[in-house]
PDB file of N, CA and C in Angstrom:
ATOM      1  N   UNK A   1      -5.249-104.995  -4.512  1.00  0.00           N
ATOM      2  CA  UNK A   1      -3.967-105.578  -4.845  1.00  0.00           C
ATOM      3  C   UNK A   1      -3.103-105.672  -3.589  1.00  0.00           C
ATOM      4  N   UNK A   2      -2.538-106.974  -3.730  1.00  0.00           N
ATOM      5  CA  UNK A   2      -1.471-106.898  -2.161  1.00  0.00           C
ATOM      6  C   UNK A   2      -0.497-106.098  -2.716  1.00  0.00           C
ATOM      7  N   UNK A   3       0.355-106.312  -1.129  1.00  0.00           N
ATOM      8  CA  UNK A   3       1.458-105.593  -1.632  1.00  0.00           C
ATOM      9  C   UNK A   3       2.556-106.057  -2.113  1.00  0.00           C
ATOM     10  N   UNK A   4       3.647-105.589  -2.734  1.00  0.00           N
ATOM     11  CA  UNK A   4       5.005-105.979  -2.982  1.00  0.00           C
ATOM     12  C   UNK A   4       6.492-105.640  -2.623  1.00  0.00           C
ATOM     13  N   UNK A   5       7.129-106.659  -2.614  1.00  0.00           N
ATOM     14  CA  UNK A   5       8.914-105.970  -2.434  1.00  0.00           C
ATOM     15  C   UNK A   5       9.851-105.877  -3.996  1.00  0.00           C
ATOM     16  N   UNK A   6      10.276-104.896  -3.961  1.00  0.00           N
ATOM     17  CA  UNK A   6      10.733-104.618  -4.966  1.00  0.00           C
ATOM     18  C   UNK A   6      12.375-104.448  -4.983  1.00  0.00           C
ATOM     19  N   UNK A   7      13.091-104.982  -6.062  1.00  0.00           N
ATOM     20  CA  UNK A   7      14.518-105.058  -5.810  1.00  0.00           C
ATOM     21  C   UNK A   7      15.156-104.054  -6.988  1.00  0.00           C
ATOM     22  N   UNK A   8      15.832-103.414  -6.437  1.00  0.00           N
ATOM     23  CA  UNK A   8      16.448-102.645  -7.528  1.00  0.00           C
ATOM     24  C   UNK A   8      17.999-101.628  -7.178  1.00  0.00           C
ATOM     25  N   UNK A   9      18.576-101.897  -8.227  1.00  0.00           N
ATOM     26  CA  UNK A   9      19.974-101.138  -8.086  1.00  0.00           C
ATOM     27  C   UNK A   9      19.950 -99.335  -7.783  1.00  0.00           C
ATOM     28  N   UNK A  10      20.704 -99.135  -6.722  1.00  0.00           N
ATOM     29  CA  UNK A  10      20.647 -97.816  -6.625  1.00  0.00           C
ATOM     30  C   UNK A  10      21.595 -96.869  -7.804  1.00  0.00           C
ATOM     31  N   UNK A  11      22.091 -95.420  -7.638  1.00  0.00           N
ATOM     32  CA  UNK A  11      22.408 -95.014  -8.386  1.00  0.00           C
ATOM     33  C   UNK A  11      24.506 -95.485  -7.860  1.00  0.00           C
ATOM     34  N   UNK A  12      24.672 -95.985  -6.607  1.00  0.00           N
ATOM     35  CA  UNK A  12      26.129 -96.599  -6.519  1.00  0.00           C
ATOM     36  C   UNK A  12      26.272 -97.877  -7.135  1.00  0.00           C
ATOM     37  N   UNK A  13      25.370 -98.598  -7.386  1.00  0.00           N
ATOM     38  CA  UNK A  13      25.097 -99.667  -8.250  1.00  0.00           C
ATOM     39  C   UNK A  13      25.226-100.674  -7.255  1.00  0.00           C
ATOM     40  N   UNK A  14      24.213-100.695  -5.722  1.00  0.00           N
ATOM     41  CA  UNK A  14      24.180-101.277  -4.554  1.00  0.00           C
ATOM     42  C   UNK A  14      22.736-102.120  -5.203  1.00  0.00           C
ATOM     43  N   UNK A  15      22.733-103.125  -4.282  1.00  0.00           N
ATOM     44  CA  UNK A  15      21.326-103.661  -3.950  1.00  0.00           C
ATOM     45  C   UNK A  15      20.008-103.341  -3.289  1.00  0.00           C
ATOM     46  N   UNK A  16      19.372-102.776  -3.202  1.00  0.00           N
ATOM     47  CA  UNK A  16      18.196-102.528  -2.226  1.00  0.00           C
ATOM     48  C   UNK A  16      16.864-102.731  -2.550  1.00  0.00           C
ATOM     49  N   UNK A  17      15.797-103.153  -1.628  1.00  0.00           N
ATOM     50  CA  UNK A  17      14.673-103.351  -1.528  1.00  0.00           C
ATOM     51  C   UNK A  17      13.703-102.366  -1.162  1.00  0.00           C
ATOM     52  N   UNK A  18      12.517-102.375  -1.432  1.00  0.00           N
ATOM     53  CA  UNK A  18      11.014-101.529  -1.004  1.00  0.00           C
ATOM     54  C   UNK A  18      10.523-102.529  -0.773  1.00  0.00           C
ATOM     55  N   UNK A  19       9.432-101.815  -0.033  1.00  0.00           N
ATOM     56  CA  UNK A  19       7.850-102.831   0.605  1.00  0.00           C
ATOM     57  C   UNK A  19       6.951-101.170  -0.071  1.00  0.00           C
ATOM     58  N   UNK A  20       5.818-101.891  -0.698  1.00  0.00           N
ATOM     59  CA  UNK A  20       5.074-101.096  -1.499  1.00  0.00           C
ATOM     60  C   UNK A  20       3.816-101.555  -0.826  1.00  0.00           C
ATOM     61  N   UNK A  21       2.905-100.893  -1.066  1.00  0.00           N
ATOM     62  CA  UNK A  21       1.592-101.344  -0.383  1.00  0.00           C
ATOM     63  C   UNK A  21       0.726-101.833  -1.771  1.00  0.00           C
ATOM     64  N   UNK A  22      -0.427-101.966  -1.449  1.00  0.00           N
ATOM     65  CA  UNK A  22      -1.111-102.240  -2.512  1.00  0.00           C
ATOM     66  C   UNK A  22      -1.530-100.989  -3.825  1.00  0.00           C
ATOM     67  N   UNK A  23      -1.616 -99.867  -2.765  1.00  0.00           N
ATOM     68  CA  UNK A  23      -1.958 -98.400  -3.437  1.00  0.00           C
ATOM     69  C   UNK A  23      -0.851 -97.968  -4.333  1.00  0.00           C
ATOM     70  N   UNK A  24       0.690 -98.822  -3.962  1.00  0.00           N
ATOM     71  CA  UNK A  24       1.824 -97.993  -4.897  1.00  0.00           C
ATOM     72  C   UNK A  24       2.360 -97.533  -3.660  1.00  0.00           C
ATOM     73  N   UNK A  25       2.233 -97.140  -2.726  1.00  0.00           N
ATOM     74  CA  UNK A  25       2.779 -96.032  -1.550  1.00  0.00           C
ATOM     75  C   UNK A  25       4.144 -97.122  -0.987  1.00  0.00           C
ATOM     76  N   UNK A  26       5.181 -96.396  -1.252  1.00  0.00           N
ATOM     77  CA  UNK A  26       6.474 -96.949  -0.408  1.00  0.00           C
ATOM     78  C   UNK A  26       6.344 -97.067   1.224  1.00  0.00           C
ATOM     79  N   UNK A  27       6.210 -98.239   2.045  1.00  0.00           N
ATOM     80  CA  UNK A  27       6.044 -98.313   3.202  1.00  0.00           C
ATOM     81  C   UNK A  27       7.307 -99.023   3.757  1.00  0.00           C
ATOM     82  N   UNK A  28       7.967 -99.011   3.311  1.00  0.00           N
ATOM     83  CA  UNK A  28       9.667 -99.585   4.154  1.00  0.00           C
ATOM     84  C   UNK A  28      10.855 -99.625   3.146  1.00  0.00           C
ATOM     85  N   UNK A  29      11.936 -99.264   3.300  1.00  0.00           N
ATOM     86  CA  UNK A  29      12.714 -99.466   2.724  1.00  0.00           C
ATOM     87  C   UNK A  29      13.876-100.339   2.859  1.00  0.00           C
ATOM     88  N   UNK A  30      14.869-100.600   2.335  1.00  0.00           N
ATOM     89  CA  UNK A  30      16.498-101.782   2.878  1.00  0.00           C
ATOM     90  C   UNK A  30      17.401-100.958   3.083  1.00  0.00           C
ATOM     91  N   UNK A  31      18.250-101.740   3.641  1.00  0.00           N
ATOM     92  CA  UNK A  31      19.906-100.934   3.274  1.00  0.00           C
ATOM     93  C   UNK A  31      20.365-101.503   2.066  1.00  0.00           C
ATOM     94  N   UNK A  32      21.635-101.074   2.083  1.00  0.00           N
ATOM     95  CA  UNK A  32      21.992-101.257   0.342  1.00  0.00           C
ATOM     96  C   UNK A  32      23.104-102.366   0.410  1.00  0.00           C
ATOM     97  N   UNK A  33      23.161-103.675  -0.264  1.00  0.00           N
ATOM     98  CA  UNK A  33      23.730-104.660  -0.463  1.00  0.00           C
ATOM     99  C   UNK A  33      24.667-104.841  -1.607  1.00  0.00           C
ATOM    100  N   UNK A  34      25.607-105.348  -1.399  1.00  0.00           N
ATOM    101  CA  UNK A  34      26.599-105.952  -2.510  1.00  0.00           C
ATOM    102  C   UNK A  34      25.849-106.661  -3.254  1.00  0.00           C
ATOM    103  N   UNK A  35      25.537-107.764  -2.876  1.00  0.00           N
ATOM    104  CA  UNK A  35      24.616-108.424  -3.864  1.00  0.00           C
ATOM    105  C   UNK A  35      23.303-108.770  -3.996  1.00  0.00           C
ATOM    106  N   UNK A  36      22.663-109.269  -5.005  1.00  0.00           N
ATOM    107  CA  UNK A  36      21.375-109.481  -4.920  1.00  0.00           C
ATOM    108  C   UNK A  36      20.882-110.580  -4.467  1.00  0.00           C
ATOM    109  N   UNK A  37      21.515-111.173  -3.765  1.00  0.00           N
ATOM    110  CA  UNK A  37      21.329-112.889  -3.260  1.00  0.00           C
ATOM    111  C   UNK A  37      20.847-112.153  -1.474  1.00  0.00           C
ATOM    112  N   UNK A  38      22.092-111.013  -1.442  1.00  0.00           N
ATOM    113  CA  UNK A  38      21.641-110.763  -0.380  1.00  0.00           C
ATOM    114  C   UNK A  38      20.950-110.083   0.038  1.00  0.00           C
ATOM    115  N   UNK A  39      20.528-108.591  -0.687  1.00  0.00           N
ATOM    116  CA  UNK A  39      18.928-108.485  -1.342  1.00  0.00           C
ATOM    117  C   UNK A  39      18.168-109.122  -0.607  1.00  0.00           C
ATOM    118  N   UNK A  40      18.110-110.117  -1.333  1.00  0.00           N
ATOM    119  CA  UNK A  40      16.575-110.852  -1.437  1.00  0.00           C
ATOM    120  C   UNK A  40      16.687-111.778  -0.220  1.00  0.00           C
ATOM    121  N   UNK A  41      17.985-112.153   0.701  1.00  0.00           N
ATOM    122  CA  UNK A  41      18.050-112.704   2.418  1.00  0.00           C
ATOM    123  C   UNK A  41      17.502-111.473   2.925  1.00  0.00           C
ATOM    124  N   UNK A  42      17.538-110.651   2.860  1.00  0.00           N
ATOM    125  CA  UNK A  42      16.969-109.489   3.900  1.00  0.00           C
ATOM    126  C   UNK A  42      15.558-109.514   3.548  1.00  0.00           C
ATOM    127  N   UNK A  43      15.138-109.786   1.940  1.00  0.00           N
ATOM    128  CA  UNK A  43      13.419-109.653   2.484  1.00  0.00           C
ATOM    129  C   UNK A  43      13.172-110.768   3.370  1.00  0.00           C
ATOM    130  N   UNK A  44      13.566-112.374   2.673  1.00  0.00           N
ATOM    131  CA  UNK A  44      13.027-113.088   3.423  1.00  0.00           C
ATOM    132  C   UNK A  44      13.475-113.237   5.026  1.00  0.00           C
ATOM    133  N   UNK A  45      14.509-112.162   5.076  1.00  0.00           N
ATOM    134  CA  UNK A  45      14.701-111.684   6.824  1.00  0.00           C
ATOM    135  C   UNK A  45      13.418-111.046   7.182  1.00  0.00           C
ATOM    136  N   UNK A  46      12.797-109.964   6.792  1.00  0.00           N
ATOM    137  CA  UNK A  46      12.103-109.012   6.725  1.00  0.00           C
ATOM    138  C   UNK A  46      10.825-109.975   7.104  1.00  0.00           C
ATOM    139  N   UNK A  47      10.451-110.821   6.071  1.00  0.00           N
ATOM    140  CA  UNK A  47       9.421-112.189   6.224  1.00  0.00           C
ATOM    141  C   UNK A  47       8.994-112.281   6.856  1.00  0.00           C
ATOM    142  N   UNK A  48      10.289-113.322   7.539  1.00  0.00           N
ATOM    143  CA  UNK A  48      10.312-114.232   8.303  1.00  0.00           C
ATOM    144  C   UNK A  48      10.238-113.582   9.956  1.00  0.00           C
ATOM    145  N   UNK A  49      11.014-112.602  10.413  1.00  0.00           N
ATOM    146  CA  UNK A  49      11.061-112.321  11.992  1.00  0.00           C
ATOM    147  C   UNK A  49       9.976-110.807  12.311  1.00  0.00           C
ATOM    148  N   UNK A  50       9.070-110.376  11.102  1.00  0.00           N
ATOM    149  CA  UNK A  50       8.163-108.963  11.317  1.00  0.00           C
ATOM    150  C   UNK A  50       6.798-109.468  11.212  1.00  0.00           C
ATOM    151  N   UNK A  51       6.453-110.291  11.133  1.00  0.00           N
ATOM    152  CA  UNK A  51       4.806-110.527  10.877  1.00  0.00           C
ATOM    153  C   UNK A  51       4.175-110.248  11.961  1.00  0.00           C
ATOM    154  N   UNK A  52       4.977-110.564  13.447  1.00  0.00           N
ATOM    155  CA  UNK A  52       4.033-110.242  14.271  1.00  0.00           C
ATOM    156  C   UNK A  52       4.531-109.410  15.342  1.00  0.00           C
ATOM    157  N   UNK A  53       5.326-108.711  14.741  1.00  0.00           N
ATOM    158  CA  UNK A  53       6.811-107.510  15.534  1.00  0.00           C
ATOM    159  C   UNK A  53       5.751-106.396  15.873  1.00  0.00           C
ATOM    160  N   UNK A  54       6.243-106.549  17.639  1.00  0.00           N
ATOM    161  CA  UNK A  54       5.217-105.674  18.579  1.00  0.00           C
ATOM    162  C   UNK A  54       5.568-103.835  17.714  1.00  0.00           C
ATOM    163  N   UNK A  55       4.951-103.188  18.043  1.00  0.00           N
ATOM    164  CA  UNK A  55       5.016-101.566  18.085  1.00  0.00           C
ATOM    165  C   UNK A  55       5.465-100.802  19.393  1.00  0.00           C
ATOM    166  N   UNK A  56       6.385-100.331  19.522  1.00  0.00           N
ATOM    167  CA  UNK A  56       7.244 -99.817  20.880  1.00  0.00           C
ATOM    168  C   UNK A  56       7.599 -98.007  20.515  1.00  0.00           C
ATOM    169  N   UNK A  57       6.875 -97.181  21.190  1.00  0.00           N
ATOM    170  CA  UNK A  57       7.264 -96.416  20.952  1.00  0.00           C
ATOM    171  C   UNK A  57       8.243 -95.543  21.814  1.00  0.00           C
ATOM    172  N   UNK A  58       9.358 -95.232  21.059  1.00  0.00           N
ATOM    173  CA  UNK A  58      10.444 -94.687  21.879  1.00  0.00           C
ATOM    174  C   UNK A  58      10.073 -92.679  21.762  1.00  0.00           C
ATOM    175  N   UNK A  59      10.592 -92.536  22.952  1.00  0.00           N
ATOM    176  CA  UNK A  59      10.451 -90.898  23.693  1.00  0.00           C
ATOM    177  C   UNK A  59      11.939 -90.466  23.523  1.00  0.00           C
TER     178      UNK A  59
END
């Protein structure tokens, strides 16, 4: 199973997203949004500019 993003209200009654893997395992999370329009601009932010986002590791 691929994976999915998932949208759901927190307990402040904010907007936020997951990236789930195929297994169920939470692999990224959002910040928390006013609305759900904007929600769902941050996945397709998320989309659109990470598919091929180098790995940099900071010391």
């Amino acid at each position: 199973m691929a994976g999915k993003f998932e949208v759901y209200k927190d307990k402040a009654g904010k907007y936020r997203f997951r990236l789930k893997a195929g297994n169920g395992e939470i692999i990224a999370v959002g910040e928390a949004y006013e609305s759900k329009a904007s929600c769902l601009n941050g996945i397709e932010s998320v989309k659109k500019n990470a598919p091929d986002a180098p790995v940099i590791e900071e010391e």
